[in-house]
Protein backbone atom coordinates (compact mmCIF):
# COMPACT_ATOMS: atom_id res chain seq x y z
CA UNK A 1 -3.87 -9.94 8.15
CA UNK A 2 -2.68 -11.05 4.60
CA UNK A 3 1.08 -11.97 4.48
CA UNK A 4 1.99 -9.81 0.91
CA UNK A 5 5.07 -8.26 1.76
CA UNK A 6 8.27 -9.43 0.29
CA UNK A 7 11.98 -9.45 1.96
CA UNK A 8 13.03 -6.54 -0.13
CA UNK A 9 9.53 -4.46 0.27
CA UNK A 10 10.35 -4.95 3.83
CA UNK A 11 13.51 -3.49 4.17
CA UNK A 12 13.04 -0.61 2.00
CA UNK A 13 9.83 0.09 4.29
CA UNK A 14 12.43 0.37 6.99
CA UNK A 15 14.95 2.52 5.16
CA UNK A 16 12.29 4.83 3.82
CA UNK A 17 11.08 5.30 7.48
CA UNK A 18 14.91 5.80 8.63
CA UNK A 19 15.73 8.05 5.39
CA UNK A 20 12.61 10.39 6.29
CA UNK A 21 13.62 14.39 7.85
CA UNK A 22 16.81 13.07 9.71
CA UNK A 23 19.13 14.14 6.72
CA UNK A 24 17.94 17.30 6.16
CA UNK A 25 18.47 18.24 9.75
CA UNK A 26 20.61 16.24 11.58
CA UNK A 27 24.12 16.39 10.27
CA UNK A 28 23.49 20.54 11.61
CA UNK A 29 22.32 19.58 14.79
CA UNK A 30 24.62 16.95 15.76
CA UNK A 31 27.84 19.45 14.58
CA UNK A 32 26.29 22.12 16.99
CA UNK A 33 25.99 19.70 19.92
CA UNK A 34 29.40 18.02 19.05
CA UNK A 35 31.50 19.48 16.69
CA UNK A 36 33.84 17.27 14.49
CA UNK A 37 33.12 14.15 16.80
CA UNK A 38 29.56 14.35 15.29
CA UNK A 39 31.00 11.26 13.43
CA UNK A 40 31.78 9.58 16.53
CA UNK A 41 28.29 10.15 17.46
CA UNK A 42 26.77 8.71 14.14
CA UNK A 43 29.06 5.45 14.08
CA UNK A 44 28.02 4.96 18.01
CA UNK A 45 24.15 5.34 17.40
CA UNK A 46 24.37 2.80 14.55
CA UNK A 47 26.53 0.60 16.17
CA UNK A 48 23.66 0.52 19.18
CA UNK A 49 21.01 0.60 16.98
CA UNK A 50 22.30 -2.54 15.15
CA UNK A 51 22.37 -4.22 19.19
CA UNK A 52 18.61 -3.05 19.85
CA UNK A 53 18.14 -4.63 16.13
CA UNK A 54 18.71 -7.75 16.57
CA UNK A 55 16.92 -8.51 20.22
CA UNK A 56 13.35 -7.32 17.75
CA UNK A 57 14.76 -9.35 15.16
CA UNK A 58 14.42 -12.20 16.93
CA UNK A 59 11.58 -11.23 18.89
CA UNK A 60 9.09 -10.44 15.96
CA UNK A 61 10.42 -13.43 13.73
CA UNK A 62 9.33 -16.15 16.65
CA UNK A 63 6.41 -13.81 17.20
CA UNK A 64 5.67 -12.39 13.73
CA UNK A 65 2.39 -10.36 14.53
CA UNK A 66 1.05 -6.80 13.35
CA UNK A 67 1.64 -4.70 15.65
CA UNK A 68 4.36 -6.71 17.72
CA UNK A 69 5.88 -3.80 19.99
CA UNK A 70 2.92 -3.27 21.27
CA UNK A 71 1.19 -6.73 21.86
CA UNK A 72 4.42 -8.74 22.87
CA UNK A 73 4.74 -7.22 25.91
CA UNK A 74 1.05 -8.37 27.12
CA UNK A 75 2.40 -12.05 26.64
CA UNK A 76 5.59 -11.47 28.84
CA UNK A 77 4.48 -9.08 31.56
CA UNK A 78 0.32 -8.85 31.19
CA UNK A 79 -2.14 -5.58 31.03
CA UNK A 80 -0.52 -2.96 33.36
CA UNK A 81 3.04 -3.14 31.68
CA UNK A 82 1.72 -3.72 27.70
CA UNK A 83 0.00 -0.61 29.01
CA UNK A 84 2.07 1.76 29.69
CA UNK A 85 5.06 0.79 27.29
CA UNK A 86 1.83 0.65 24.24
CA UNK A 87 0.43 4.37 25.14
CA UNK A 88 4.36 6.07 24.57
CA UNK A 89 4.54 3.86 21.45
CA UNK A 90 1.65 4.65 20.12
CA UNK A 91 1.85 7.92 21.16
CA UNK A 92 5.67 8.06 19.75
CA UNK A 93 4.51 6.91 16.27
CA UNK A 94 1.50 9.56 16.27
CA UNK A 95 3.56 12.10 16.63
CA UNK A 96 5.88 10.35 13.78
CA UNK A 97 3.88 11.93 10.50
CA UNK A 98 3.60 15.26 11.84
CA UNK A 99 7.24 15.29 12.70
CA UNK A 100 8.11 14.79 8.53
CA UNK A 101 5.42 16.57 7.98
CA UNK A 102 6.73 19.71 9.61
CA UNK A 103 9.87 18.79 7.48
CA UNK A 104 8.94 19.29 4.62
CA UNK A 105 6.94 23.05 5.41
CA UNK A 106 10.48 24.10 6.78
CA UNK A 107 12.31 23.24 4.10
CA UNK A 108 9.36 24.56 1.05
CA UNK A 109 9.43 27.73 3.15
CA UNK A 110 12.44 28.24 1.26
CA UNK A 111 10.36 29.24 -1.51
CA UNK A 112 7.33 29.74 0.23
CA UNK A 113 8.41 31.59 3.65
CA UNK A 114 4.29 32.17 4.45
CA UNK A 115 4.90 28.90 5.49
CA UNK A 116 6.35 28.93 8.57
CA UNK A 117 8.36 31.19 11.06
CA UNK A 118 12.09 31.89 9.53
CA UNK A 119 13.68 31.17 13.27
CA UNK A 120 11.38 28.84 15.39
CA UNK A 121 9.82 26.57 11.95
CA UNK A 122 6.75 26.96 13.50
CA UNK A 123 3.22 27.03 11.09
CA UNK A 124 1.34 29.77 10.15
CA UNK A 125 -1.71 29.85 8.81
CA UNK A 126 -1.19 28.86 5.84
CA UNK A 127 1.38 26.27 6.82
CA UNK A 128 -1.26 24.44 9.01
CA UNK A 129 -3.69 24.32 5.94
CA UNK A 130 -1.24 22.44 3.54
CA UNK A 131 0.28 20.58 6.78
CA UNK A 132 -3.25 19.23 6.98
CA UNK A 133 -3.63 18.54 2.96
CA UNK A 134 -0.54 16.33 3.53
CA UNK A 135 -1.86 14.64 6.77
CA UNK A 136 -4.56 13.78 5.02
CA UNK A 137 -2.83 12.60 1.75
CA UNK A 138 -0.67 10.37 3.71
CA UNK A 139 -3.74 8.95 5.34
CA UNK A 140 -5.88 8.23 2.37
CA UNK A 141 -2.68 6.43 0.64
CA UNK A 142 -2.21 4.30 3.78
CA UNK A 143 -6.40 3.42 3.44
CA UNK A 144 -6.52 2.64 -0.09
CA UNK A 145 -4.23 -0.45 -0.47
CA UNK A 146 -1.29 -2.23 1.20
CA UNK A 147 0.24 -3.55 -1.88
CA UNK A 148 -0.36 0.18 -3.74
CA UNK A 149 1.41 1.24 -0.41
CA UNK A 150 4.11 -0.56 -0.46
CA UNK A 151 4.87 -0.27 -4.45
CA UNK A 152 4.66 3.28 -3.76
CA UNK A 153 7.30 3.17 -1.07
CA UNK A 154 9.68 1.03 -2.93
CA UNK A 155 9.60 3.06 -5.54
CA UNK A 156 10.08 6.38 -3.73
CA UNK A 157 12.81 4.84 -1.47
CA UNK A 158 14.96 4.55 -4.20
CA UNK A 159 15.05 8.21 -5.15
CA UNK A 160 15.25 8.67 -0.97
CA UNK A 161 18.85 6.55 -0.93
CA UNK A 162 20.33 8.00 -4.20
CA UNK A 163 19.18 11.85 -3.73
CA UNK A 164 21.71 12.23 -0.42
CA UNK A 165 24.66 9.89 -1.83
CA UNK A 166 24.76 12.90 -5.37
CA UNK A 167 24.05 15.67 -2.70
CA UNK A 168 27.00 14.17 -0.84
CA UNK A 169 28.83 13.48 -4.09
CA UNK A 170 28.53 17.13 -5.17
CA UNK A 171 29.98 18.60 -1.94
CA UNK A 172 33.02 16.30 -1.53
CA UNK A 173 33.32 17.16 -5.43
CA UNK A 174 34.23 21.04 -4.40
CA UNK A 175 37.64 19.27 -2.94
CA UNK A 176 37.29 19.86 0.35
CA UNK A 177 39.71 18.40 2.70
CA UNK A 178 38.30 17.23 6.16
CA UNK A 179 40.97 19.58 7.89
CA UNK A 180 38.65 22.54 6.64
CA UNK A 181 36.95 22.08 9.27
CA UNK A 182 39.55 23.01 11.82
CA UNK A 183 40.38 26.52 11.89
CA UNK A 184 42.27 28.53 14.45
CA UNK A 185 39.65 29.45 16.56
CA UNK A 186 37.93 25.58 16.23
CA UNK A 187 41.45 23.52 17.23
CA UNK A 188 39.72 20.71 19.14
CA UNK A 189 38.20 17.42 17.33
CA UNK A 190 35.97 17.47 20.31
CA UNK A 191 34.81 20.74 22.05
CA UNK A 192 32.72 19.51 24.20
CA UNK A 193 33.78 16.01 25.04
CA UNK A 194 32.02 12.80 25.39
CA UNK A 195 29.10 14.74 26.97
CA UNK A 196 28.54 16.03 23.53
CA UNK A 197 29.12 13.42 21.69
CA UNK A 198 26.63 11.15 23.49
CA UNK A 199 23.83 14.18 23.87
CA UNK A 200 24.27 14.04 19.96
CA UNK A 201 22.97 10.77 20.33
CA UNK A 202 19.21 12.10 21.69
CA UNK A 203 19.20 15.24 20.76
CA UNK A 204 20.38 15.52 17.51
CA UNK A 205 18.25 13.33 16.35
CA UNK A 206 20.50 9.89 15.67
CA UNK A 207 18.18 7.78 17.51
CA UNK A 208 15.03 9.46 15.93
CA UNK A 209 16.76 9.12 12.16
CA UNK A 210 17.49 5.35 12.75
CA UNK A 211 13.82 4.75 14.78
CA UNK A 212 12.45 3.21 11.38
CA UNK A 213 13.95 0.15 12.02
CA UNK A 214 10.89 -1.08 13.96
CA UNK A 215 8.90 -0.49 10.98
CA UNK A 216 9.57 -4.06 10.02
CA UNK A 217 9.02 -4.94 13.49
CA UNK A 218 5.19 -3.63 13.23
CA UNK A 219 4.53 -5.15 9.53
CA UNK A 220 5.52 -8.82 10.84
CA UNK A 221 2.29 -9.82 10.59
CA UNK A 222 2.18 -9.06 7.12
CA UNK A 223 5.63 -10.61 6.06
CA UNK A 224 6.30 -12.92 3.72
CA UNK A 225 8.29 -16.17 5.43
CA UNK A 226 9.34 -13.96 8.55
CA UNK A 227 12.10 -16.20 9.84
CA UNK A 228 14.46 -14.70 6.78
CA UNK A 229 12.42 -11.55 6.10
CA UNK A 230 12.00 -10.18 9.61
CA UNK A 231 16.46 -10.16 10.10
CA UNK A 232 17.20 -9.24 6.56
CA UNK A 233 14.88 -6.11 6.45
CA UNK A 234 15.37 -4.81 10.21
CA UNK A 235 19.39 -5.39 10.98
CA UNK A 236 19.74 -4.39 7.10
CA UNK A 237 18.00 -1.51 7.37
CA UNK A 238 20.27 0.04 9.81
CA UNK A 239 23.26 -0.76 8.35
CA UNK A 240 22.96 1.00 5.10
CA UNK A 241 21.53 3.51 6.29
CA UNK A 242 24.38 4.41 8.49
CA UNK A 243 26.69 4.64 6.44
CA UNK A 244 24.35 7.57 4.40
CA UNK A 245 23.81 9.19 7.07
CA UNK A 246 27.83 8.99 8.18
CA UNK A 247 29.07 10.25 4.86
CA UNK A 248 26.33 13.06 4.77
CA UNK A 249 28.03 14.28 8.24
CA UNK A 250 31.46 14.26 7.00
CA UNK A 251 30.38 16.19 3.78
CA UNK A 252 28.31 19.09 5.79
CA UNK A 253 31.72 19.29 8.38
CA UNK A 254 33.91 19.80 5.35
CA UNK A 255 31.42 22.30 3.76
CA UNK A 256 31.93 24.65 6.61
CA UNK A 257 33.68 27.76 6.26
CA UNK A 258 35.47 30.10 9.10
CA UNK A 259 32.92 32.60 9.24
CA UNK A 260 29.69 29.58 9.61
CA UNK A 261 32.18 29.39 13.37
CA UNK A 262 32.97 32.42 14.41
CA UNK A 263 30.93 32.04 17.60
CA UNK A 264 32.18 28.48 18.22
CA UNK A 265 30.14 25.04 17.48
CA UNK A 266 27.25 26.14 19.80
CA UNK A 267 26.11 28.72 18.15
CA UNK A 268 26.84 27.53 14.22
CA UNK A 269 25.87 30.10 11.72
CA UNK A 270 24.36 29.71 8.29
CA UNK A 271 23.79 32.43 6.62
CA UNK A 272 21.01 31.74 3.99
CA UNK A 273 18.08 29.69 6.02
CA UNK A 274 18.31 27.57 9.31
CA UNK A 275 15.39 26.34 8.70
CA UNK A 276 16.75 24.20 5.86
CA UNK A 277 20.50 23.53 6.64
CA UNK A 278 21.74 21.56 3.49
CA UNK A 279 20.10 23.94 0.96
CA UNK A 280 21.96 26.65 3.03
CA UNK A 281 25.01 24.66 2.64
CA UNK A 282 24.39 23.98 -1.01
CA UNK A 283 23.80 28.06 -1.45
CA UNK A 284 26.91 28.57 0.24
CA UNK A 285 29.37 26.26 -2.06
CA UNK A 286 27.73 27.80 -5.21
CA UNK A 287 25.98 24.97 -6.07
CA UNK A 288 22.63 26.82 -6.74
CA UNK A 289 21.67 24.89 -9.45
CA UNK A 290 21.10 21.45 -7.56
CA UNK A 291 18.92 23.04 -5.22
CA UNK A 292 15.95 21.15 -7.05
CA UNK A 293 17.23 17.94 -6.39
CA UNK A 294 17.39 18.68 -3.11
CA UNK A 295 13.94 20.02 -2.61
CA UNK A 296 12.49 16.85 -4.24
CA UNK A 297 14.65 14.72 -1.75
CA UNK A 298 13.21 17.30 0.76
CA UNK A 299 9.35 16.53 0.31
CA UNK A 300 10.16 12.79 -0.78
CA UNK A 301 11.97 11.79 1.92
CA UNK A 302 10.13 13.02 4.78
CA UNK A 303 6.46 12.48 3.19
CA UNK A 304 7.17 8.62 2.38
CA UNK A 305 8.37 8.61 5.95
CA UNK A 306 5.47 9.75 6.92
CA UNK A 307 3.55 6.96 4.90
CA UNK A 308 5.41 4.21 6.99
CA UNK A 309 4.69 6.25 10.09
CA UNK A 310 1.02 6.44 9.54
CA UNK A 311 1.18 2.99 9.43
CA UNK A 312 2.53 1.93 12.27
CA UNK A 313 0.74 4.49 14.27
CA UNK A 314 -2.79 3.01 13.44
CA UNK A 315 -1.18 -0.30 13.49
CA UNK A 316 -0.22 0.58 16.88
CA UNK A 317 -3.59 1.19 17.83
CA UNK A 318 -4.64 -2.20 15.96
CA UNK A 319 -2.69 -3.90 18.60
CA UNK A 320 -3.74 -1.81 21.70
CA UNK A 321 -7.33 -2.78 20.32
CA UNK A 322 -6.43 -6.32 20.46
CA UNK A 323 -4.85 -6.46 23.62
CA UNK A 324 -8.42 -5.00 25.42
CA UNK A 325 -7.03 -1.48 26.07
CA UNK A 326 -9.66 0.18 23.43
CA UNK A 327 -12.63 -0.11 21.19
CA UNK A 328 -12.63 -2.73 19.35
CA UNK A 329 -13.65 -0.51 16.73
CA UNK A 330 -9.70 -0.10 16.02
CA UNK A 331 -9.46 -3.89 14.93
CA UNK A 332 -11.94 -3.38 12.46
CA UNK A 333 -9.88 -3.17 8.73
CA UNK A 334 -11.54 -2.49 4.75
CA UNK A 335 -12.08 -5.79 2.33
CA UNK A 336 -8.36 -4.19 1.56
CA UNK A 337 -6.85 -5.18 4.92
CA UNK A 338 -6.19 -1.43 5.93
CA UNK A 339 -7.18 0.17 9.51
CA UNK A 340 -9.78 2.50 8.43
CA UNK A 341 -10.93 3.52 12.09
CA UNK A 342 -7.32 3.41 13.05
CA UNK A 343 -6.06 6.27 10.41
CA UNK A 344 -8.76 8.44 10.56
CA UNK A 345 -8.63 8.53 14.56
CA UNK A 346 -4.54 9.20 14.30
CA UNK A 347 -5.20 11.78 11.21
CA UNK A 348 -7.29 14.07 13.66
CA UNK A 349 -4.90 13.27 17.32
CA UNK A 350 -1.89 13.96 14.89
CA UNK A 351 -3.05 17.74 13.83
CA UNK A 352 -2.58 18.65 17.67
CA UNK A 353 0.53 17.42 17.40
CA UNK A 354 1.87 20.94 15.87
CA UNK A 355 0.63 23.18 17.99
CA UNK A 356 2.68 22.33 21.62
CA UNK A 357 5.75 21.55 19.51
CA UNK A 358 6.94 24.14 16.76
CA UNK A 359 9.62 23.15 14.90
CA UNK A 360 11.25 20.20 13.92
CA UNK A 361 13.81 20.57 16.67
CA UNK A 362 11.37 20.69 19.17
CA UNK A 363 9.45 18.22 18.02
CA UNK A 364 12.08 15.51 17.84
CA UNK A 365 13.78 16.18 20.99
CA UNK A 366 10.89 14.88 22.92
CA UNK A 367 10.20 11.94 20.86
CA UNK A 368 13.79 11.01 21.23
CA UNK A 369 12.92 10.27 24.87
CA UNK A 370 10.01 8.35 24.17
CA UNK A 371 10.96 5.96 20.96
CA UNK A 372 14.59 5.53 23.21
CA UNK A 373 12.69 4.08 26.74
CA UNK A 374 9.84 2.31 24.23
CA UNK A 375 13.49 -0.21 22.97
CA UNK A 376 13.81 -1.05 26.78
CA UNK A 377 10.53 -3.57 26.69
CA UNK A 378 12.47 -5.54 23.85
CA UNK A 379 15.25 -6.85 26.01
CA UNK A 380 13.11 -7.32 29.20
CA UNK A 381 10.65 -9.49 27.13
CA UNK A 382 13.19 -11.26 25.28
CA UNK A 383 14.80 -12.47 28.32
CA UNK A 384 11.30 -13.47 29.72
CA UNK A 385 10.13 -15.70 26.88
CA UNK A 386 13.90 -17.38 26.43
CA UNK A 387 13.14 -18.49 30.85
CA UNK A 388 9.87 -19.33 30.52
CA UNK A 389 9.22 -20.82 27.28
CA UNK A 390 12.83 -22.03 25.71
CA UNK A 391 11.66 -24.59 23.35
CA UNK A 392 9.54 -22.01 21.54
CA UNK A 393 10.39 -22.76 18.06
CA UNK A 394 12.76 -19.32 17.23
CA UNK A 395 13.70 -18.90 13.66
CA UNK A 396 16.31 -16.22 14.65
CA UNK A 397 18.19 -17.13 17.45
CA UNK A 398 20.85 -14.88 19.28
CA UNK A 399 23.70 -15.93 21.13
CA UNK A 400 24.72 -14.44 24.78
CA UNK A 401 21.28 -14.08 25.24
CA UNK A 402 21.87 -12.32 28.77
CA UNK A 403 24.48 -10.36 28.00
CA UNK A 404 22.57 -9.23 24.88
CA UNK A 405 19.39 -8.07 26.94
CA UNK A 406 21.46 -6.56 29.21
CA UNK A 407 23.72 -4.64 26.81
CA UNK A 408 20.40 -3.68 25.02
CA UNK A 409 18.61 -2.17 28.28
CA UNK A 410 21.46 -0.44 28.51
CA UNK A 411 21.82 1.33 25.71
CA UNK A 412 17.86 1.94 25.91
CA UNK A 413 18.37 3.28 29.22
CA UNK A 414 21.21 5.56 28.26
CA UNK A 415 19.55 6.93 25.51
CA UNK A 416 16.87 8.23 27.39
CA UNK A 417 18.78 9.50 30.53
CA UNK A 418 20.85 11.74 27.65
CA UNK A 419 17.55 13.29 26.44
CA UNK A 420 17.97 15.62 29.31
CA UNK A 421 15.92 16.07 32.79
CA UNK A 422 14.04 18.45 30.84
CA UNK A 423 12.89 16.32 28.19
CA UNK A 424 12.58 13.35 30.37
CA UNK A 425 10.12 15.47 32.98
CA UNK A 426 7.47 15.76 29.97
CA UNK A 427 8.00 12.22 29.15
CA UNK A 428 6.71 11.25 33.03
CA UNK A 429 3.76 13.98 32.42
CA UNK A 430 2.79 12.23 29.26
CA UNK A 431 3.14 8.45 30.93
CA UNK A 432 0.91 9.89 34.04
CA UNK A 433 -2.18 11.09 31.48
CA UNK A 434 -1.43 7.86 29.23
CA UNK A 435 -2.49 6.15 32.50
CA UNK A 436 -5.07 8.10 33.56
CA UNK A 437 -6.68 7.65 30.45
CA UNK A 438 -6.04 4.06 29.84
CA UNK A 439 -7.73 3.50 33.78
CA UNK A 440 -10.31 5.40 32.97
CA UNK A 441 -11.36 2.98 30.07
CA UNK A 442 -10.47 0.47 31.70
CA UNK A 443 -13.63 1.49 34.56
CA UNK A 444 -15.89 2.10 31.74
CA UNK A 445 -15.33 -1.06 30.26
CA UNK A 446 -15.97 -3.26 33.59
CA UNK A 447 -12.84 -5.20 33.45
CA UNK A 448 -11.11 -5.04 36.41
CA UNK A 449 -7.80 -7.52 35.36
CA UNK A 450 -4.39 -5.79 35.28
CA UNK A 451 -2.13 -7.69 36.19
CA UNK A 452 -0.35 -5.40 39.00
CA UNK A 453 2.14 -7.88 40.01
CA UNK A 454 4.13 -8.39 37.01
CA UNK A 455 3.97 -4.68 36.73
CA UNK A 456 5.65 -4.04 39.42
CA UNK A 457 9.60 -3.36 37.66
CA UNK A 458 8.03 -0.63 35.79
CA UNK A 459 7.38 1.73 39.02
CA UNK A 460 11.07 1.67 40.26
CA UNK A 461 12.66 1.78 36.54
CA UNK A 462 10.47 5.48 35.79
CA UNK A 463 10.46 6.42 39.15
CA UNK A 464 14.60 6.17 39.47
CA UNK A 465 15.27 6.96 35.84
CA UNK A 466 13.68 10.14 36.64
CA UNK A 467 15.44 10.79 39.82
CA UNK A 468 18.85 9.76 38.54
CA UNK A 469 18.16 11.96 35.56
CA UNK A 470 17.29 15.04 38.38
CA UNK A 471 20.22 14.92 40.14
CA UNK A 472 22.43 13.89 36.83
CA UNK A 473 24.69 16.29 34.51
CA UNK A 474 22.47 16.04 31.77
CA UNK A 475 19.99 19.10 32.60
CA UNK A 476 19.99 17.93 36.42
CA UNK A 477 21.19 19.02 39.35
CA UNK A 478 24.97 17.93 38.61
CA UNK A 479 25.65 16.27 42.06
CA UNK A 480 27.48 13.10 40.33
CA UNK A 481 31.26 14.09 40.65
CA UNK A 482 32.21 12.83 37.54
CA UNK A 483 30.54 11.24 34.35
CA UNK A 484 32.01 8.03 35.40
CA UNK A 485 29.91 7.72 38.09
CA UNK A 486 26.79 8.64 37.22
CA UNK A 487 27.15 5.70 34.34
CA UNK A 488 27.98 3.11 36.87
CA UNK A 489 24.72 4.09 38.93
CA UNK A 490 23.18 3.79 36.01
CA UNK A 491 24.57 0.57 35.06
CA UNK A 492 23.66 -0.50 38.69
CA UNK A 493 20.20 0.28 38.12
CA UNK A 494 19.49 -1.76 35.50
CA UNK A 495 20.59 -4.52 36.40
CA UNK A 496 18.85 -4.62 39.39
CA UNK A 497 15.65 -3.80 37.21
CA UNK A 498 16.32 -6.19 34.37
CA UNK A 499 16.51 -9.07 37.27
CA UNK A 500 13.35 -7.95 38.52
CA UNK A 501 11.44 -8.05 35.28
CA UNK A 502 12.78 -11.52 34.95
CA UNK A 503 10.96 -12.31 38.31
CA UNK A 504 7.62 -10.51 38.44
CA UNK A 505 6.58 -11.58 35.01
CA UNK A 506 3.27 -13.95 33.81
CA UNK A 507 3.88 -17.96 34.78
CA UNK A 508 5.09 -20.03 31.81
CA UNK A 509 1.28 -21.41 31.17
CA UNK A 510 -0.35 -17.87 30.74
CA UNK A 511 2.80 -16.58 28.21
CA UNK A 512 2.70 -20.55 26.58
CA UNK A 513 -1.26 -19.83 25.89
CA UNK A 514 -0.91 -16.23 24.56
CA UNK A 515 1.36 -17.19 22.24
CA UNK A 516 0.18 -20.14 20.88
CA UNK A 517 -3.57 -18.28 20.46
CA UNK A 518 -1.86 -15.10 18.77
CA UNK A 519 0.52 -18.24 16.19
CA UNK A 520 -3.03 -20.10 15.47
């Protein structure tokens, strides 16, 4: 792969991914699930986000490969565990470009309401026709050129950052005070607790808005001096970022009127179209005529998203290719360096993505679960290559390495266990088929090397995040008697499963020779 991207392209590829449908939507879903304390929610997802960061910072700037996320892991912990964690990757950032896709239908059915259904967002018809024009736009950019690609980006990114900060601008401009948003009947700062200020966290949508950080992580292999570039773009990313996505929270709180809470924070009201909340907030405060801006911020941001995610997604499969898992049909690029086979396999998987999922709620709720337990490989690798190969030359270097993996797995951990039972459930299903799937080719193929041993963390850490998650508050069966302790069970577990990973792992001599083979 040619290294053409620059330090700046870079990190406006990751804050085009993060700025993609997450501000249309997620200021209203967050206020339902928490109330005013939303903001707590947003300044605690970036503040773990920026953690998770910086152990793929300096993962993918000592390794800086396309497709790292996905190929890493075979270095640290061999087939079985690259496996499974590269199947709900890849399968995360397939289901990515549908995701903004289905954005920007809700929000043009505005205008259009043929579109899509006015409660669930679902497609019609008609809505699955242009949702496939735009699939298929999306693709063709991400064939034609990288450089085009990433011109295009850094272009649009720039309308992405400054079309929230006036749509922000305009609704703090109506002199709103934040105490607007406490009225008689809507007292409490937080009506629900920490419980919903951390299930704001998963599912409404925080860790799915700030999931383009690993875009950089994925284009490594295409980065200009990676050491500098790799650091700057990823922990950079996140930062600005969340402080858009803060301020947009605050505004759409202080934009509220009595009547959007006459049935509480649960059951939010507005009036004009749920299926696009700002514009309905923008309707509401009589500011009619910026409703254009928004709707170009509303196909913009979610369709260059959508670019990144495309992407990564075939990139994804690049690396799954090169790790033995596939055809090697998927490692094949154009004299252009893009993943032909690659994007037109994801274009076609990706249409079936709208089908079991309608809506963007729906859709983002269960990839919350998977891009949130894909961050826990980071930590448990970069704990792995710091034991077994320390002098590694590491351009980015972080301190408390142990404490950092551990605080990282954590928060990985965490954010999956507050998806819900129900969410997490449908993650195991789609692990068990990944694997089916994945055996099956591996049969076909005649290769019969897996690696079980250094696998063997991975059974325990599903296995008892699931049953911790059944008997849990968090759509379980509620037999913890407080929140307090089902955290420190939590915390228990993984440790215990962080040590292991350290000990059933690949010798020093097997990780030593991937590396230095993938660095050649």
């Amino acid at each position: 792969m040619k290294r053409v991207i620059s330090p700046f392209s870079l990190l406006l590829s990751s804050i085009s991914a993060i700025i993609g449908s997450g501000w249309l939507f997620s200021s209203y879903l967050t206020s339902k699930i928490a109330g005013p304390s939303a903001i707590i929610s947003w300044l605690i997802g970036g503040f773990l986000m920026i953690i998770i960061a910086f152990v793929f910072a300096e993962l993918c700037a000592m390794i800086p490969i396309t497709g790292s996320s996905i190929r890493i892991p075979q270095f640290t912990h061999g087939t079985l565990v690259s496996y499974v964690f590269s199947w709900m990757i890849w399968l995360s950032y397939l289901s990515l470009a549908p995701t903004e896709v289905q954005a920007v239908l809700q929000y043009s059915s505005f205008y259009f309401p043929s579109l899509t259904n006015i409660h669930s967002g679902q497609l019609t018809t008609h809505g699955y026709i242009v949702a496939a024009f735009l699939m298929l736009f999306i693709s063709l950019i991400n064939m034609y050129s990288l450089n085009w690609l990433m011109k295009f980006n850094s272009i649009f990114t720039i309308f992405k950052i400054f079309i929230p900060i006036i749509i922000i601008a305009l609704i703090f401009s109506k002199n709103f005070s934040f105490q607007d948003i406490i009225h008689p009947e809507n007292t409490i700062f937080m009506p629900f607790g920490w419980h919903g200020v951390v299930s704001a966290l998963s599912s409404g949508g925080i860790v799915f808005a700030f999931n383009g950080f690993k875009q950089a992580a994925e284009m490594a292999g295409e980065a200009k001096n990676p050491k500098r570039t790799l650091p700057f773009a990823i922990i950079g990313s996140v930062f600005i970022t969340m402080l858009i996505f803060l301020f947009l929270e605050m505004a759409f709180l202080v934009s509220l009127k009595p009547a959007n809470l006459v049935y509480g924070w649960k059951n939010l009201v507005l009036f004009n179209n749920e299926n696009s909340p700002i514009a309905s907030i923008l309707q509401q405060l009589n500011l009619h005529f910026w409703l254009f801006l928004l709707y170009i911020g509303a196909i913009i941001a979610p369709l260059a998203a959508g670019l990144m995610y495309c992407g990564s997604a075939s990139r994804s499969l690049y690396g799954m290719s090169k790790n033995g898992y596939i055809p090697k049909i998927f490692q094949k690029v154009t004299p252009q360096g893009n993943m032909f086979y690659a994007i037109t396999a994801n274009f076609f998987i990706g249409m079936f993505m709208f089908a079991p999922l309608p809506g963007w709620s729906n859709m983002i709720a269960f990839l919350t679960s998977l891009i949130a337990v894909t961050y826990s490989i980071g930590p448990v690798c970069l704990l792995t290559l710091r034991d077994k190969i320390p002098n590694q030359k590491r351009p980015f270097k972080l301190p408390f390495v142990y404490l950092w993996s551990y605080i990282s797995f954590l928060i990985a951990t965490f954010l999956t266990y507050w998806s819900s039972w129900n969410i997490i459930k449908k993650m195991d299903i789609g692990l068990f088929i990944g694997l089916i799937i994945l055996f099956i080719y591996k049969i076909l193929n005649k290769t019969t090397k897996i690696d079980f041993k250094s696998s063997i963390w991975i059974w325990p850490y599903f296995i008892g995040l699931s049953f911790i998650s059944y008997i849990g508050s968090y759509g379980g069966k509620h037999l913890f008697s407080t929140a307090w302790h089902e955290y420190f069970v939590l915390s228990i577990f993984c440790f215990i499963i962080l040590w292991i990973s350290r000990i059933f792992s690949l010798d020093a001599k097997s990780i030593q020779k991937y590396v230095k083979k993938n660095l050649s």
